[in-house]
PDB file of N, CA and C in Angstrom:
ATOM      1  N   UNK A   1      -3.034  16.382  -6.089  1.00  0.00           N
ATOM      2  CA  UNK A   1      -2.352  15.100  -5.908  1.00  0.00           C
ATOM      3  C   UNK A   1      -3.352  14.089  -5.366  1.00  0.00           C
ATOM      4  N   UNK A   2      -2.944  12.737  -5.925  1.00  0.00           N
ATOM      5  CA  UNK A   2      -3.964  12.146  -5.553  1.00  0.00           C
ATOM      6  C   UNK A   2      -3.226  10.476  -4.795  1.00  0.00           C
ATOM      7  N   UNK A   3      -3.653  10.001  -3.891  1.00  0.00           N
ATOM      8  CA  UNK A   3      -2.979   9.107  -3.688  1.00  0.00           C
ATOM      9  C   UNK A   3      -3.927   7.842  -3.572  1.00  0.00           C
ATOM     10  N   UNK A   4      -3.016   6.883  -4.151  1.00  0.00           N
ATOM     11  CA  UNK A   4      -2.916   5.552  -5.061  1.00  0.00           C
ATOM     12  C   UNK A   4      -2.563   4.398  -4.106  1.00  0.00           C
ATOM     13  N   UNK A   5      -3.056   3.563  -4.061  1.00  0.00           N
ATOM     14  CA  UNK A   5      -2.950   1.972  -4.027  1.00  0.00           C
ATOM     15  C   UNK A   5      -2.741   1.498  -4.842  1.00  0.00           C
ATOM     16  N   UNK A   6      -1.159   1.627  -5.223  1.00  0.00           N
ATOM     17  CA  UNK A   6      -0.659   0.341  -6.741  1.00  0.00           C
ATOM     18  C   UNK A   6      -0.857  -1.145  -6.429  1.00  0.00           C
ATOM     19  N   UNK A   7      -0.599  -1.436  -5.446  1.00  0.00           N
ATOM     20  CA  UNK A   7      -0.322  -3.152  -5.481  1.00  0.00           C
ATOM     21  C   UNK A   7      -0.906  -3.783  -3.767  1.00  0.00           C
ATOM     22  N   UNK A   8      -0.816  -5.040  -3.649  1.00  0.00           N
ATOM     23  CA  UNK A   8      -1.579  -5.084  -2.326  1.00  0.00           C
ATOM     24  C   UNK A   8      -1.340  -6.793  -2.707  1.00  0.00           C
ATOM     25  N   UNK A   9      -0.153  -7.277  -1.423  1.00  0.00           N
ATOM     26  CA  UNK A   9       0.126  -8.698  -1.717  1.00  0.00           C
ATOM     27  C   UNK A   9       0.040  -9.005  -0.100  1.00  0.00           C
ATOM     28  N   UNK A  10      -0.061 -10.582  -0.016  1.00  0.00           N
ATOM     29  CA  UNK A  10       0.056 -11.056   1.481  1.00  0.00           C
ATOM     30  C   UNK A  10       1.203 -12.421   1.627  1.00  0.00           C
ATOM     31  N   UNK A  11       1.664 -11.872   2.852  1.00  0.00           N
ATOM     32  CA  UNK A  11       2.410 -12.504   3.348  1.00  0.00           C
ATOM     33  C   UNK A  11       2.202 -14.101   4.466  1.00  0.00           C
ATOM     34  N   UNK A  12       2.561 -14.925   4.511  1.00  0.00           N
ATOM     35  CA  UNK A  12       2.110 -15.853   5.863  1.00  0.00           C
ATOM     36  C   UNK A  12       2.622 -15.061   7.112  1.00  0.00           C
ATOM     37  N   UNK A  13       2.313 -16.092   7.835  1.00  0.00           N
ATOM     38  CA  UNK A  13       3.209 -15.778   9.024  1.00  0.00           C
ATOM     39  C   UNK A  13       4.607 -15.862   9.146  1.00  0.00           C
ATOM     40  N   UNK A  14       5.521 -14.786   9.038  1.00  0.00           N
ATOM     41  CA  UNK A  14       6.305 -14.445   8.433  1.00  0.00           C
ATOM     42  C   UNK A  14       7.347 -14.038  10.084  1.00  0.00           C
ATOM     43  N   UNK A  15       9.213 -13.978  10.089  1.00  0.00           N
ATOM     44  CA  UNK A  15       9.563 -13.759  11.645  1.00  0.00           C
ATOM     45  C   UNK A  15       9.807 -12.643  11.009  1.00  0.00           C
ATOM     46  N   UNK A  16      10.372 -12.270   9.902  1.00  0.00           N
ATOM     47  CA  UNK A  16      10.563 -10.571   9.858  1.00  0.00           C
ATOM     48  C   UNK A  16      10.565  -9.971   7.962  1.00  0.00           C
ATOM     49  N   UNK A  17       9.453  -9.832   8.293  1.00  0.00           N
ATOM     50  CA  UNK A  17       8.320  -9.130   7.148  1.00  0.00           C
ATOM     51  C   UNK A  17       9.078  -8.426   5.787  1.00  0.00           C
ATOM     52  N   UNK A  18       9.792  -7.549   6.633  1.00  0.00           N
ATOM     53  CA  UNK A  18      10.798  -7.115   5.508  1.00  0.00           C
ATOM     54  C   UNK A  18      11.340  -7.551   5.098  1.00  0.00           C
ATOM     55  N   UNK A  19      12.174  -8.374   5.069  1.00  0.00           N
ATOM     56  CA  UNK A  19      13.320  -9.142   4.697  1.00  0.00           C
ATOM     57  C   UNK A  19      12.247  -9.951   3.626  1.00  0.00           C
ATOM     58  N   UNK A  20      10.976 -10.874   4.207  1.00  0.00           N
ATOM     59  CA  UNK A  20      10.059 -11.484   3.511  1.00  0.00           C
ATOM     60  C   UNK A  20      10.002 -10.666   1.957  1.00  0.00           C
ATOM     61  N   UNK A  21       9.650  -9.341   2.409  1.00  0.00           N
ATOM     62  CA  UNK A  21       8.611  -8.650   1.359  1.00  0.00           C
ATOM     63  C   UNK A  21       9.340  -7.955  -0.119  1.00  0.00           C
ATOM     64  N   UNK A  22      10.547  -8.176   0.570  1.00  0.00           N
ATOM     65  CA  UNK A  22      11.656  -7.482  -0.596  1.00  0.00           C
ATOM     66  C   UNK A  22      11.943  -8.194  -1.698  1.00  0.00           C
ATOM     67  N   UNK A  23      11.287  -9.355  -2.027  1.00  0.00           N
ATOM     68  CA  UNK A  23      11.801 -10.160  -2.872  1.00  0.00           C
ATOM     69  C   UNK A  23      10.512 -10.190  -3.758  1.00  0.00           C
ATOM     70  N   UNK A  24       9.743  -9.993  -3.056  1.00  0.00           N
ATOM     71  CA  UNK A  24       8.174 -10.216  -4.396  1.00  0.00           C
ATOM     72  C   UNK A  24       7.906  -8.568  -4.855  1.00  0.00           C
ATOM     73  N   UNK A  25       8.502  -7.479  -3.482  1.00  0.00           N
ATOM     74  CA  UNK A  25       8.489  -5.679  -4.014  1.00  0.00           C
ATOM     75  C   UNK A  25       9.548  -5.556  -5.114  1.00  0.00           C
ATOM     76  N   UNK A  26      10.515  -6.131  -5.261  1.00  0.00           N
ATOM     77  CA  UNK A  26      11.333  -5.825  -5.957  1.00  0.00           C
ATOM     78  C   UNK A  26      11.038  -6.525  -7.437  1.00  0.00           C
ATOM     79  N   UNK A  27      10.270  -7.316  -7.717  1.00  0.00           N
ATOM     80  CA  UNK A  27       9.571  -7.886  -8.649  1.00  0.00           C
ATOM     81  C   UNK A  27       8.685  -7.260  -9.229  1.00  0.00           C
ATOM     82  N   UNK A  28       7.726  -6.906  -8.154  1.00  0.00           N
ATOM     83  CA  UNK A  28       6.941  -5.901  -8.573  1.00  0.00           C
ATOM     84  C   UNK A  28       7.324  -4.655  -9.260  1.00  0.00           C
ATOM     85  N   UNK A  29       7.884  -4.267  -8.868  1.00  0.00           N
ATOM     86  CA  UNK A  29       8.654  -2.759  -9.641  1.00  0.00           C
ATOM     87  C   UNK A  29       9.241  -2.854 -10.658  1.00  0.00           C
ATOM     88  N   UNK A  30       9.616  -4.106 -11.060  1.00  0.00           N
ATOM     89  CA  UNK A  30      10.307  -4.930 -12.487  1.00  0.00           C
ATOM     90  C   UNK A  30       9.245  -4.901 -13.024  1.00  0.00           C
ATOM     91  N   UNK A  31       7.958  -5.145 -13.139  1.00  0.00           N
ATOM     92  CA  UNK A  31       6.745  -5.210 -13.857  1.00  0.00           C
ATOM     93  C   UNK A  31       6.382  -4.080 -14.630  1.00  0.00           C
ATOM     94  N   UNK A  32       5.661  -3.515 -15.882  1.00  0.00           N
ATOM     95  CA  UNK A  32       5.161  -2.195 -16.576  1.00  0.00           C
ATOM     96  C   UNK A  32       4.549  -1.124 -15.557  1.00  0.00           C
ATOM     97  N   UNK A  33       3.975  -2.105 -14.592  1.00  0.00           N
ATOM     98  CA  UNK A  33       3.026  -0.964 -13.699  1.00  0.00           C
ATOM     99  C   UNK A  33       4.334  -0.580 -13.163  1.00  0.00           C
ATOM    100  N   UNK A  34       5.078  -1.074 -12.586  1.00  0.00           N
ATOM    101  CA  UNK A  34       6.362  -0.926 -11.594  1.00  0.00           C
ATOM    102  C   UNK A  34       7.156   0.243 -12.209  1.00  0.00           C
ATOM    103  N   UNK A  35       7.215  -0.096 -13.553  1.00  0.00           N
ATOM    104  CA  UNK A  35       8.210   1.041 -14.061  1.00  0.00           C
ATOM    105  C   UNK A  35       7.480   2.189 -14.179  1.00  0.00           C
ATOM    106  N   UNK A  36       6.401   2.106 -14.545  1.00  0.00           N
ATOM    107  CA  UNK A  36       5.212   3.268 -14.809  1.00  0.00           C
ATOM    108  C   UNK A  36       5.427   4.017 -13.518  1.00  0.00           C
ATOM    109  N   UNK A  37       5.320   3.585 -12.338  1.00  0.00           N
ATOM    110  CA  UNK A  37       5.349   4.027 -10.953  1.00  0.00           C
ATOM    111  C   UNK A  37       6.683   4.519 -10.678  1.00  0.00           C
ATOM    112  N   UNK A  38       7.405   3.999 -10.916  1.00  0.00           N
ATOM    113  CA  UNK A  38       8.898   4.961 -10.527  1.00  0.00           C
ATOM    114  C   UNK A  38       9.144   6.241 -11.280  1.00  0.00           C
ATOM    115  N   UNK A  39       8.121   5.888 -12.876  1.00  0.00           N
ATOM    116  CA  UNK A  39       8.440   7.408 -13.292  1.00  0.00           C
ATOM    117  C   UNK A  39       7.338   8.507 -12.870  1.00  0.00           C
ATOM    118  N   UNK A  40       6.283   8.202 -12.349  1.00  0.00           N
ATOM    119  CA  UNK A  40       5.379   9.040 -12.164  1.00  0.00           C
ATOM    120  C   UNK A  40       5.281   9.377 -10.754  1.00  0.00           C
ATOM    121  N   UNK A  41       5.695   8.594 -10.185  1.00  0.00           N
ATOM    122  CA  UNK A  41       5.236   8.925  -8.857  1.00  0.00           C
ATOM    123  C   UNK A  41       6.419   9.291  -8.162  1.00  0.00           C
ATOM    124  N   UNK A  42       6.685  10.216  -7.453  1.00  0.00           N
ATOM    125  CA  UNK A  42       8.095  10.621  -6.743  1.00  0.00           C
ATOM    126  C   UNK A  42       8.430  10.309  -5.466  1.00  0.00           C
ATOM    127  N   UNK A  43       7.448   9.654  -5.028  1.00  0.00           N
ATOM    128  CA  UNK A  43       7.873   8.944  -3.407  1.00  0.00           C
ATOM    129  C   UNK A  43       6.861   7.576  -3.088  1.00  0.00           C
ATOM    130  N   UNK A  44       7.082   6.958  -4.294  1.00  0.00           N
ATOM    131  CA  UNK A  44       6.184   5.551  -3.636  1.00  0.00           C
ATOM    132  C   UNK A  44       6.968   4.415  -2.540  1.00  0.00           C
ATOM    133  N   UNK A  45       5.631   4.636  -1.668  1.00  0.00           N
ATOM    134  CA  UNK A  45       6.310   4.252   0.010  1.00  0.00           C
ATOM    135  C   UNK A  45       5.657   2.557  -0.304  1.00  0.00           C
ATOM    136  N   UNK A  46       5.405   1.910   0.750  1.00  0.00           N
ATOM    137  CA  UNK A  46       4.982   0.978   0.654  1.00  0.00           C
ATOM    138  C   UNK A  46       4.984   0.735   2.378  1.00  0.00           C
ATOM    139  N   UNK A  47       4.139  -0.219   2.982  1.00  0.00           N
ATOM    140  CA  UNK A  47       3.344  -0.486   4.167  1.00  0.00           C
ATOM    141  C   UNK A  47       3.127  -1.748   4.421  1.00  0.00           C
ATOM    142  N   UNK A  48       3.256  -2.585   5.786  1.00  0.00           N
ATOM    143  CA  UNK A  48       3.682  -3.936   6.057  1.00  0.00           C
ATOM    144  C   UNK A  48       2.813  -3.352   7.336  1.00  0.00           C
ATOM    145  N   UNK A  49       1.676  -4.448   6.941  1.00  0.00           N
ATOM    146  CA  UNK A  49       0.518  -4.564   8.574  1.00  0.00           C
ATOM    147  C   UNK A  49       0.273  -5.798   8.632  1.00  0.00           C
ATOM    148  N   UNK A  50      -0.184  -6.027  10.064  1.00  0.00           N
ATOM    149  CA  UNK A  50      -0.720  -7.436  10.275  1.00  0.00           C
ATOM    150  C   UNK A  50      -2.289  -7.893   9.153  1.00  0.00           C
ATOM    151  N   UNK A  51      -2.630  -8.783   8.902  1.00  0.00           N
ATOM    152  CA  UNK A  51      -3.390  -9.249   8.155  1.00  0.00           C
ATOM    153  C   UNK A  51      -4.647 -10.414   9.192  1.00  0.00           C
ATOM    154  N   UNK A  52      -5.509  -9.874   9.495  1.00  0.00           N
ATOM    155  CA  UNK A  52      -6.289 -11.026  10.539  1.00  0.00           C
ATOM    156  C   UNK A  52      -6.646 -11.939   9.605  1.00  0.00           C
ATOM    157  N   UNK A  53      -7.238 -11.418   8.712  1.00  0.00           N
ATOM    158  CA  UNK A  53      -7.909 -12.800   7.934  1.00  0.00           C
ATOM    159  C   UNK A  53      -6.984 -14.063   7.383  1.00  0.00           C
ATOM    160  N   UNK A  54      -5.770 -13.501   6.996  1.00  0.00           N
ATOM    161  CA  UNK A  54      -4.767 -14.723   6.690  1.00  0.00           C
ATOM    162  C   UNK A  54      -3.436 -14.934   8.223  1.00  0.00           C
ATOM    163  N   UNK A  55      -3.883 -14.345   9.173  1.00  0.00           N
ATOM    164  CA  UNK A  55      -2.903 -14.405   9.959  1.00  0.00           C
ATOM    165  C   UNK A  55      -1.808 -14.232   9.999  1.00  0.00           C
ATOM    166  N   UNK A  56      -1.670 -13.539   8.388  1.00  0.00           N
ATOM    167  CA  UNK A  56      -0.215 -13.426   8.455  1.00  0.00           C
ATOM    168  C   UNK A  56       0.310 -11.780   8.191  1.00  0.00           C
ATOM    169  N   UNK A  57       0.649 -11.299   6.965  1.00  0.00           N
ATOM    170  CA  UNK A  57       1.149  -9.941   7.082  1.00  0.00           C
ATOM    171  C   UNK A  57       0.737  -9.602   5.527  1.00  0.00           C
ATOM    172  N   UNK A  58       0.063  -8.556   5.121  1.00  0.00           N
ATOM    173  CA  UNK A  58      -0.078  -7.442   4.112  1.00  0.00           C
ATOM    174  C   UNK A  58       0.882  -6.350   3.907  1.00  0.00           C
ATOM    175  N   UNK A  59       1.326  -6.177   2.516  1.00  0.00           N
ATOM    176  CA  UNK A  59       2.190  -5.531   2.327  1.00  0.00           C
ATOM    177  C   UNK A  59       1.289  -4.710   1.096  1.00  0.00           C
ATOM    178  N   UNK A  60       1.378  -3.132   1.150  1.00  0.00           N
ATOM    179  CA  UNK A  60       0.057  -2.329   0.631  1.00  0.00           C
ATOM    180  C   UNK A  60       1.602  -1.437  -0.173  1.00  0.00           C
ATOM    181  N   UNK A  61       1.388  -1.339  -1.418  1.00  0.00           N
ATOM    182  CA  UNK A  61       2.335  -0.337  -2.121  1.00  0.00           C
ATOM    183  C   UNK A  61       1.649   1.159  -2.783  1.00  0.00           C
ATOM    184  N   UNK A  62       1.839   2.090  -2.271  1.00  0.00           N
ATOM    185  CA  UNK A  62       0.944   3.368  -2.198  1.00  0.00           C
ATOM    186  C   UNK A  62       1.957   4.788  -2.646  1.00  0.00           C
ATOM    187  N   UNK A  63       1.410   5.629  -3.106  1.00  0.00           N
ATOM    188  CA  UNK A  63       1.849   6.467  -3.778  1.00  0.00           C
ATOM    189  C   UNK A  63       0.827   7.887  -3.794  1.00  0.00           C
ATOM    190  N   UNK A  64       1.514   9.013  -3.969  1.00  0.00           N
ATOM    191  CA  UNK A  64       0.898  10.241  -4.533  1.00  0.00           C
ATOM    192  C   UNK A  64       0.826  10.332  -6.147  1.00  0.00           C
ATOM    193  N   UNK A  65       0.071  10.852  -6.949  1.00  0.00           N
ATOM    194  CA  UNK A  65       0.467  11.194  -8.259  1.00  0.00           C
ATOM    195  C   UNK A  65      -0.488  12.608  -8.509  1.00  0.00           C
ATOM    196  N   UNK A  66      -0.278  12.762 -10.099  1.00  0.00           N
ATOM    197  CA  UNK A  66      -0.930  14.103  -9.773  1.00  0.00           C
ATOM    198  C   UNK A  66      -2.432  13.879 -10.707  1.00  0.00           C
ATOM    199  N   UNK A  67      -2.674  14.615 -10.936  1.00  0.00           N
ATOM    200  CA  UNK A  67      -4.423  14.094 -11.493  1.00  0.00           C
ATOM    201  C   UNK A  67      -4.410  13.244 -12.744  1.00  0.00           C
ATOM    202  N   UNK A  68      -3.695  13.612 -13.306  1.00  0.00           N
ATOM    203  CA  UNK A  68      -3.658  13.381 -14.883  1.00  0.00           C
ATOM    204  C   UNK A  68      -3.129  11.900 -14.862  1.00  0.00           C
ATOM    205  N   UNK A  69      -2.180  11.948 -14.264  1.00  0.00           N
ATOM    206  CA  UNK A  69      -1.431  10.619 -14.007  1.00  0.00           C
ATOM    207  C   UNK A  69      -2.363   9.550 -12.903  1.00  0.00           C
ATOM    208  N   UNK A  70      -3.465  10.103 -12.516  1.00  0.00           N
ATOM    209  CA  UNK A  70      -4.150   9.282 -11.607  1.00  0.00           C
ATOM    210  C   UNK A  70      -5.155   8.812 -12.885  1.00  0.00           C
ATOM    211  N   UNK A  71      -5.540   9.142 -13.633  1.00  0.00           N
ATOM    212  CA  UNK A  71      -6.853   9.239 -14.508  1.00  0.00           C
ATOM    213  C   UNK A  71      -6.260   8.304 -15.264  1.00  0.00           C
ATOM    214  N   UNK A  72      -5.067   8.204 -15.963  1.00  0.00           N
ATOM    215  CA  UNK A  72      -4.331   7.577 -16.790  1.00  0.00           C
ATOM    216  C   UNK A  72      -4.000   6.068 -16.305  1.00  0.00           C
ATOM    217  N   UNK A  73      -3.653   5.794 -14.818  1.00  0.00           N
ATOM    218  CA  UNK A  73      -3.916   4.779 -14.134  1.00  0.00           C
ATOM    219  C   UNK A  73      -4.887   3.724 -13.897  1.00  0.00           C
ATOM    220  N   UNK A  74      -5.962   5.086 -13.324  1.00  0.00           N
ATOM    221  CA  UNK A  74      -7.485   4.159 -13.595  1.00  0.00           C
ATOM    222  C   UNK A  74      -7.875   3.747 -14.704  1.00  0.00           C
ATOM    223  N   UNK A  75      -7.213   4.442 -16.030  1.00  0.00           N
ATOM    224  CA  UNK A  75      -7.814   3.997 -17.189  1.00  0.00           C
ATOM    225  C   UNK A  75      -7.227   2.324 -17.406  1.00  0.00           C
ATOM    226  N   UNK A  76      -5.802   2.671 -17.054  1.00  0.00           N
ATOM    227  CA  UNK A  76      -4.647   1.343 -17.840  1.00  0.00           C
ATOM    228  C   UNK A  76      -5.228   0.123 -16.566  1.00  0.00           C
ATOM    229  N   UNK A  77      -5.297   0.100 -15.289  1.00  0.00           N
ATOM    230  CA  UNK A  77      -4.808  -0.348 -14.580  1.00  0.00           C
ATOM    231  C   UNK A  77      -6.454  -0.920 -13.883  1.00  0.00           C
ATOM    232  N   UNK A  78      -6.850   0.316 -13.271  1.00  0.00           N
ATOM    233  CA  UNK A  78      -7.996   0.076 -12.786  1.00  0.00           C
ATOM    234  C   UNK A  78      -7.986   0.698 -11.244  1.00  0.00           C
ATOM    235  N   UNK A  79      -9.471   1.193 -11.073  1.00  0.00           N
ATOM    236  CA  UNK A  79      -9.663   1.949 -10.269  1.00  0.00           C
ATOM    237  C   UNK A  79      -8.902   1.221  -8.363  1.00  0.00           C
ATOM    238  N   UNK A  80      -8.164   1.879  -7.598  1.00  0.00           N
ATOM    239  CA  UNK A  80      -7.567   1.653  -6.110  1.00  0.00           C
ATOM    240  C   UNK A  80      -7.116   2.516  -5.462  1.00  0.00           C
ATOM    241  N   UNK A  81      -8.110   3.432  -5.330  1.00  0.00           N
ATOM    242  CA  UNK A  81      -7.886   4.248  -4.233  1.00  0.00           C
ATOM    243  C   UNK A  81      -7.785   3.573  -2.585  1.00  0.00           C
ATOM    244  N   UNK A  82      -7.474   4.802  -1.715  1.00  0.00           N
ATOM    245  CA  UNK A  82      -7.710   4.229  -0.200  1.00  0.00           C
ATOM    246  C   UNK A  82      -7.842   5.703   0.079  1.00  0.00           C
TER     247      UNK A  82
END
């Protein structure tokens, strides 16, 4: 298994992040990569940290997959590991 950095968006300074982030994640997952990811990947989490350089908040969408499906990624998509 290999785990993935699908997506990686930023937020401003934001009073509560989640509420922020659900509206551009839920977009995201509407997208080919998005659907690609719900079928391949069986627990894509996603992550809300502070951001120094924009002062505001990063929202990191991350996943396990298994090799084949990682290779197939890097091919379509492009290499984002962490």
């Amino acid at each position: 298994m290999r785990r993935i950095t699908f997506h990686e968006f930023t937020l401003g300074d934001v009073e509560d992040p989640e509420l922020y982030a659900a509206f551009p994640l839920g977009e995201f997952m509407d997208t080919e990569k998005g659907h690609w990811i719900k079928k391949h990947c069986s627990d894509p989490q996603y992550i809300i940290r502070p951001c120094p350089a924009s002062y505001g908040t990063k929202v990191i969408v991350y996943g396990e997959v298994d090799e084949k499906s990682a290779v197939f990624y890097e091919l379509k998509w492009g290499c984002s590991d962490r």
